[in-house]
N, C-alpha and C. Protein backbone atom coordinates (compact mmCIF):
# COMPACT_ATOMS: atom_id res chain seq x y z
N UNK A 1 -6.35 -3.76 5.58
CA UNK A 1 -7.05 -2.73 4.82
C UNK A 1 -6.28 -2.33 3.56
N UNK A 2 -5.06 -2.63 3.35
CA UNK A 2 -4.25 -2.48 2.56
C UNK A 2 -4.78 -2.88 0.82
N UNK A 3 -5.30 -4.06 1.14
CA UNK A 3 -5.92 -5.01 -0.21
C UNK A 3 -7.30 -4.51 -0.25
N UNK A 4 -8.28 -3.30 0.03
CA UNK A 4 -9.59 -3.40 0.43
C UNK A 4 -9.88 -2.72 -1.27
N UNK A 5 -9.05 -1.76 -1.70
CA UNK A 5 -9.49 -1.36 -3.60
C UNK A 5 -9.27 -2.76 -4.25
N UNK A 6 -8.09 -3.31 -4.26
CA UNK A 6 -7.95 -4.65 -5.46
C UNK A 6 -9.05 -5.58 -5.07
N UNK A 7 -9.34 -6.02 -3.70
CA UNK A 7 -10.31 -6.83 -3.41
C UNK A 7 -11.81 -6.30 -4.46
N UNK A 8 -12.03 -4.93 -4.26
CA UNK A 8 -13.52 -4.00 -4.97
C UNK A 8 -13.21 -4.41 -6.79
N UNK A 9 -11.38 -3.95 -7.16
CA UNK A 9 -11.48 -4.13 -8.54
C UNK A 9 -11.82 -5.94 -9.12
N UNK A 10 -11.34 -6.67 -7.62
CA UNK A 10 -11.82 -7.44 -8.57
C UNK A 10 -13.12 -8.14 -8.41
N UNK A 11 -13.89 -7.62 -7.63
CA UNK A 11 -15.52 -7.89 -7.72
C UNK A 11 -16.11 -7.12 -8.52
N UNK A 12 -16.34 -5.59 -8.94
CA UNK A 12 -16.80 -4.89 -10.49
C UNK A 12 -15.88 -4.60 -11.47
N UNK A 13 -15.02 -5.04 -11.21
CA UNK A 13 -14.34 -4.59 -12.36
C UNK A 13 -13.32 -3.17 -12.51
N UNK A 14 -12.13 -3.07 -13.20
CA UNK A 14 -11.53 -1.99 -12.81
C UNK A 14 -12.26 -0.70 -12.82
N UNK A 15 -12.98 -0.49 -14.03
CA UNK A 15 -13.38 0.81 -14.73
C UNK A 15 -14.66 1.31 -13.50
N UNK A 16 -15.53 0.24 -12.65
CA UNK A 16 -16.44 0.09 -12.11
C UNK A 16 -16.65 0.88 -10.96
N UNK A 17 -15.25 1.11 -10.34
CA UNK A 17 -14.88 1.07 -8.47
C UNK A 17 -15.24 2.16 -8.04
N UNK A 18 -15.05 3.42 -8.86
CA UNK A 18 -15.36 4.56 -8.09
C UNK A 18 -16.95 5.11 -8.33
N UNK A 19 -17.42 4.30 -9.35
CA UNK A 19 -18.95 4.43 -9.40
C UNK A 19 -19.89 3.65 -7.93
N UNK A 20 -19.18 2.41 -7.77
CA UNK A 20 -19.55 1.07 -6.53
C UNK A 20 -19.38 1.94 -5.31
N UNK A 21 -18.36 2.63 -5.66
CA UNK A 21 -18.08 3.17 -3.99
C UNK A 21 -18.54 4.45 -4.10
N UNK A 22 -18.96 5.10 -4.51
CA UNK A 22 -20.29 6.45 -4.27
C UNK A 22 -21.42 5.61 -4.20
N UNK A 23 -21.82 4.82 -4.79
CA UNK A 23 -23.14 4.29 -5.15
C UNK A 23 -23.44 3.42 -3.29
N UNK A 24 -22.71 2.73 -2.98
CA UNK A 24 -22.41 1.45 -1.72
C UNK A 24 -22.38 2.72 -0.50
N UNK A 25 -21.34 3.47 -0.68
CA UNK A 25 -21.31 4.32 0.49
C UNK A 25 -21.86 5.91 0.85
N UNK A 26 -21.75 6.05 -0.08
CA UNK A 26 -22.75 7.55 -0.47
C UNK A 26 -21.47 8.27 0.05
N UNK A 27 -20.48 8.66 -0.62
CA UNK A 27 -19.37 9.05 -0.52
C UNK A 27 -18.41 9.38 -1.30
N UNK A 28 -17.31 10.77 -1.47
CA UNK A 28 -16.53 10.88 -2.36
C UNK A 28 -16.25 9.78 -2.73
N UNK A 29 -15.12 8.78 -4.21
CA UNK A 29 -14.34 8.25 -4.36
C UNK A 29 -12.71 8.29 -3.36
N UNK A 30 -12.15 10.22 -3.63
CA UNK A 30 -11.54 10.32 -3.17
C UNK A 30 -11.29 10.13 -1.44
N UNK A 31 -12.43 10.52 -0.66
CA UNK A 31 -12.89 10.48 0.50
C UNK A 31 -12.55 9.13 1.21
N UNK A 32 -13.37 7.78 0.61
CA UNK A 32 -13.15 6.49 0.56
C UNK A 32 -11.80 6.12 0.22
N UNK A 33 -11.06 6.47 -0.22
CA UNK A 33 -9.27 6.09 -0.61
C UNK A 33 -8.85 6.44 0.43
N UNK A 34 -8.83 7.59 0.76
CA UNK A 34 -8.10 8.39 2.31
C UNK A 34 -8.61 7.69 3.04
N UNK A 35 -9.79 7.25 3.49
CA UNK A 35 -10.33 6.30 4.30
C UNK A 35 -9.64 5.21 4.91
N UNK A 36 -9.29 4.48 3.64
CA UNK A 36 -8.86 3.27 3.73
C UNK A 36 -7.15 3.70 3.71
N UNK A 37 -6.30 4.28 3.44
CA UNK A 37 -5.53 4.46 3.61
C UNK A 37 -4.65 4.19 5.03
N UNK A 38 -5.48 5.59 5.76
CA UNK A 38 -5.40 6.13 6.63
C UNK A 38 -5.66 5.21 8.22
N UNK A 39 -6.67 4.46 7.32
CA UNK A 39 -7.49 3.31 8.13
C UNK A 39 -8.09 4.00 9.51
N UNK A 40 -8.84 4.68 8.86
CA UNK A 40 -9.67 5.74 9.60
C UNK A 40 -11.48 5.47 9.23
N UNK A 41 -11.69 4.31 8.83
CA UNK A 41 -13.17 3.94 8.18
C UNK A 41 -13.80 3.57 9.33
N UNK A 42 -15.31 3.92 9.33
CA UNK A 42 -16.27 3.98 10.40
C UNK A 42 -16.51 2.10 10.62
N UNK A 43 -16.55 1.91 11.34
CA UNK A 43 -17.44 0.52 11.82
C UNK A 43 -18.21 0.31 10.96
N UNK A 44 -19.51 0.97 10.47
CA UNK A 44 -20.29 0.63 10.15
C UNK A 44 -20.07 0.68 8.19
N UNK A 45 -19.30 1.34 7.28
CA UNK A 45 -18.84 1.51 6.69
C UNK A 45 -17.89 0.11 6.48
N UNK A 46 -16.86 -0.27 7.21
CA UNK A 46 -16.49 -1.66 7.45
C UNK A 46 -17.28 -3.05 6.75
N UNK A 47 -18.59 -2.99 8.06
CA UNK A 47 -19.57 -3.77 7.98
C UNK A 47 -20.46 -3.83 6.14
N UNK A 48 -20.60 -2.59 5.93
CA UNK A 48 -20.87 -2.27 4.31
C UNK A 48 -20.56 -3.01 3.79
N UNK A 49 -18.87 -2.62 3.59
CA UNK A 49 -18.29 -3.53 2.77
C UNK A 49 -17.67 -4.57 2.78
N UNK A 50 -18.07 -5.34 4.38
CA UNK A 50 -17.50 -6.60 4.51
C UNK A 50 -18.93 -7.75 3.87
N UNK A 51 -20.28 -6.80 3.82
CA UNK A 51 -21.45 -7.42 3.60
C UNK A 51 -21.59 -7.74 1.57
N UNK A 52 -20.78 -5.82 1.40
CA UNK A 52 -21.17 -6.18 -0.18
C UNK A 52 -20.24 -6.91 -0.89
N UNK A 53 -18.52 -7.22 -0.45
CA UNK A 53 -17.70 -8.01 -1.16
C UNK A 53 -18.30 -9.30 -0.95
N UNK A 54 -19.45 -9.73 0.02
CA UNK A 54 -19.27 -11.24 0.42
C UNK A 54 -17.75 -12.07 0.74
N UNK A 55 -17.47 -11.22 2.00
CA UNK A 55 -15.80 -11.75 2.17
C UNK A 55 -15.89 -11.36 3.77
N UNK A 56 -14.98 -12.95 4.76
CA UNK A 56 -14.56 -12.24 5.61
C UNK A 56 -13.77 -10.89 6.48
N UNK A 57 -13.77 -10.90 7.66
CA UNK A 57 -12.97 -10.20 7.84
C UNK A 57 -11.17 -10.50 7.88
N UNK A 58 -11.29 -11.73 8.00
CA UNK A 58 -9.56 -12.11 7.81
C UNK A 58 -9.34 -11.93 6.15
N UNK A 59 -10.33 -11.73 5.66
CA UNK A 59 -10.19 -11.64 4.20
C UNK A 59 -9.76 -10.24 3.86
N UNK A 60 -9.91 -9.40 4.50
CA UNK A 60 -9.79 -7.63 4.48
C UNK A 60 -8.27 -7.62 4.98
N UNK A 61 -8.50 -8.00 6.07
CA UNK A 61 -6.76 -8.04 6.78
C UNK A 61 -6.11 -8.36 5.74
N UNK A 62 -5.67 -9.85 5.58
CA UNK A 62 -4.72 -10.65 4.61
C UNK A 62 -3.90 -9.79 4.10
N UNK A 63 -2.64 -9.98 3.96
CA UNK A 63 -1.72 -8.75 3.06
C UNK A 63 -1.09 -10.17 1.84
N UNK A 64 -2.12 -10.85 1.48
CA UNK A 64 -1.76 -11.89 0.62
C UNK A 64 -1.03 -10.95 -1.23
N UNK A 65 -1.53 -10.02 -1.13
CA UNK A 65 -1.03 -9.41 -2.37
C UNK A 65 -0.23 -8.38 -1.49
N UNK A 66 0.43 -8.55 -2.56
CA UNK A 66 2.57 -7.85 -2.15
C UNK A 66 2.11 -5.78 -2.07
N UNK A 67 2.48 -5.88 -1.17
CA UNK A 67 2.66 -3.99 -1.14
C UNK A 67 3.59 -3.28 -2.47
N UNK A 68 2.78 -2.71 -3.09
CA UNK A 68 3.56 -1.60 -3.67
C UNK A 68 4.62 -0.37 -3.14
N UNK A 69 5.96 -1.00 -3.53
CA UNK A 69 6.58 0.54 -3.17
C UNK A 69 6.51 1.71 -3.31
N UNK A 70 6.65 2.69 -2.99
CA UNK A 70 6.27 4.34 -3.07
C UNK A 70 7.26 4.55 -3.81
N UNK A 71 7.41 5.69 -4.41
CA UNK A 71 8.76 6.45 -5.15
C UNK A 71 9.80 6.61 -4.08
N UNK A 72 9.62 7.26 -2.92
CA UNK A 72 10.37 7.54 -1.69
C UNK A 72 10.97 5.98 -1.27
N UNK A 73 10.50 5.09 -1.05
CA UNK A 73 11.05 3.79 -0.86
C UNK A 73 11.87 3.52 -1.73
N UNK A 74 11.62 3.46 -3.12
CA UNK A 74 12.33 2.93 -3.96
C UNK A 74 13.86 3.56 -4.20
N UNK A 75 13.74 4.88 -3.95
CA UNK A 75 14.87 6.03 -4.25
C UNK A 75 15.59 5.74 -3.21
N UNK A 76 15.07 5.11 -1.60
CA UNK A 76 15.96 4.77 -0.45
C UNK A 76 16.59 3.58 -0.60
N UNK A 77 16.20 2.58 -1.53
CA UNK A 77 16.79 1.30 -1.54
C UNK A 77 17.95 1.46 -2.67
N UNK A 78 17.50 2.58 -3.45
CA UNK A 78 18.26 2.62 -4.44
C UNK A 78 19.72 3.58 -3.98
N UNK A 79 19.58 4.26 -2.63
CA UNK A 79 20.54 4.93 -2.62
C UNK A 79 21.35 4.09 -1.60
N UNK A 80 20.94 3.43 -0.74
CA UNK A 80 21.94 2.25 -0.06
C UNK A 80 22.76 1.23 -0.38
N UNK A 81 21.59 0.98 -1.90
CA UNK A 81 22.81 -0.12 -3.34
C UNK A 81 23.80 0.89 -3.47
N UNK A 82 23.53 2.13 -3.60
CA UNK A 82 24.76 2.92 -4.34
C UNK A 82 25.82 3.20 -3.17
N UNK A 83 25.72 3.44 -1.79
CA UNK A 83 26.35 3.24 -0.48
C UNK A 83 26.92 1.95 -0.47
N UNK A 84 26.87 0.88 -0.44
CA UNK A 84 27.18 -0.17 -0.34
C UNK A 84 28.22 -0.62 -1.29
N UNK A 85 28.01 0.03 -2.42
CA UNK A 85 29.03 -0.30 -3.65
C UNK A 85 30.08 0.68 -3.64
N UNK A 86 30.17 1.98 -3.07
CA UNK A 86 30.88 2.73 -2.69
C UNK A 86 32.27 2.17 -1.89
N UNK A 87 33.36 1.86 -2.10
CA UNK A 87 34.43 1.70 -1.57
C UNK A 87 34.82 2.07 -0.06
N UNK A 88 35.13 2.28 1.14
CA UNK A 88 35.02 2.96 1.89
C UNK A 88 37.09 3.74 1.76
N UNK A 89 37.28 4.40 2.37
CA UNK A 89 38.17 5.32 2.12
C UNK A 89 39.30 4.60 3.06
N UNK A 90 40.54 4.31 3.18
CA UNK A 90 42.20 3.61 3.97
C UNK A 90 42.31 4.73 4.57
N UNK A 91 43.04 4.75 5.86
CA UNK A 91 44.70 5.74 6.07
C UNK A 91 45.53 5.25 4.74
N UNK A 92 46.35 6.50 4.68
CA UNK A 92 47.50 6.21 3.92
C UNK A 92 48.73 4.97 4.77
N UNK A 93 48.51 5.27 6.21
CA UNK A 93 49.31 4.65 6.77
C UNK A 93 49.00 2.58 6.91
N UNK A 94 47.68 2.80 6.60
CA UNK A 94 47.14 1.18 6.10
C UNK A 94 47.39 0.63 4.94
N UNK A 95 47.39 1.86 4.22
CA UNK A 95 47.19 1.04 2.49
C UNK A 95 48.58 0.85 2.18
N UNK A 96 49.87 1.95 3.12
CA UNK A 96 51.25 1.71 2.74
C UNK A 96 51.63 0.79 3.56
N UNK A 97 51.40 0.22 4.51
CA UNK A 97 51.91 -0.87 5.65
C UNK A 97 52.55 0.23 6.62
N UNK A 98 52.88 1.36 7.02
CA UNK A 98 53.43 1.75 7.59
C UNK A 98 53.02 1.80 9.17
């Protein structure tokens, strides 16, 4: 469900999607995002739009296009590079041989 907007942008078009998806589902835009997010979409809603992309269902699954990171992800990878490059701290009694 992850790919289910890029799959829509690229059957109408970018500018198109949130007109297709009030128009297809009789439904907020916003409503339909949380939807699919959440992956909380009705069966029959599913079926909708497995009928109007003309696309299987292994076609919906597929995570063939790469996940976008969140800000929160990115700031965590970025703070473990900075952990990692961090030195870790001796005894004095190691670093002198004593």
């Amino acid at each position: 469900m992850q790919n289910t907007l890029l799959l829509i942008k690229n059957k109408v078009g970018h500018g198109n999607v949130r007109k297709w998806v009030e128009d297809t589902f009789g439904m907020d835009y916003r409503t339909f995002v949380y939807q699919v997010r959440e992956e909380t979409m009705r069966y029959r809603d599913i079926l909708k739009l497995l009928k109007a992309l003309d696309i299987d269902f292994e076609d919906l699954r597929q995570n063939k296009y790469s996940k976008v990171k969140t800000y929160v992800d990115r700031q965590k990878e970025e703070k473990q590079a900075e952990e990692e490059q961090i030195p870790k701290t001796e005894k004095l009694s190691d670093a002198f041989g004593f």
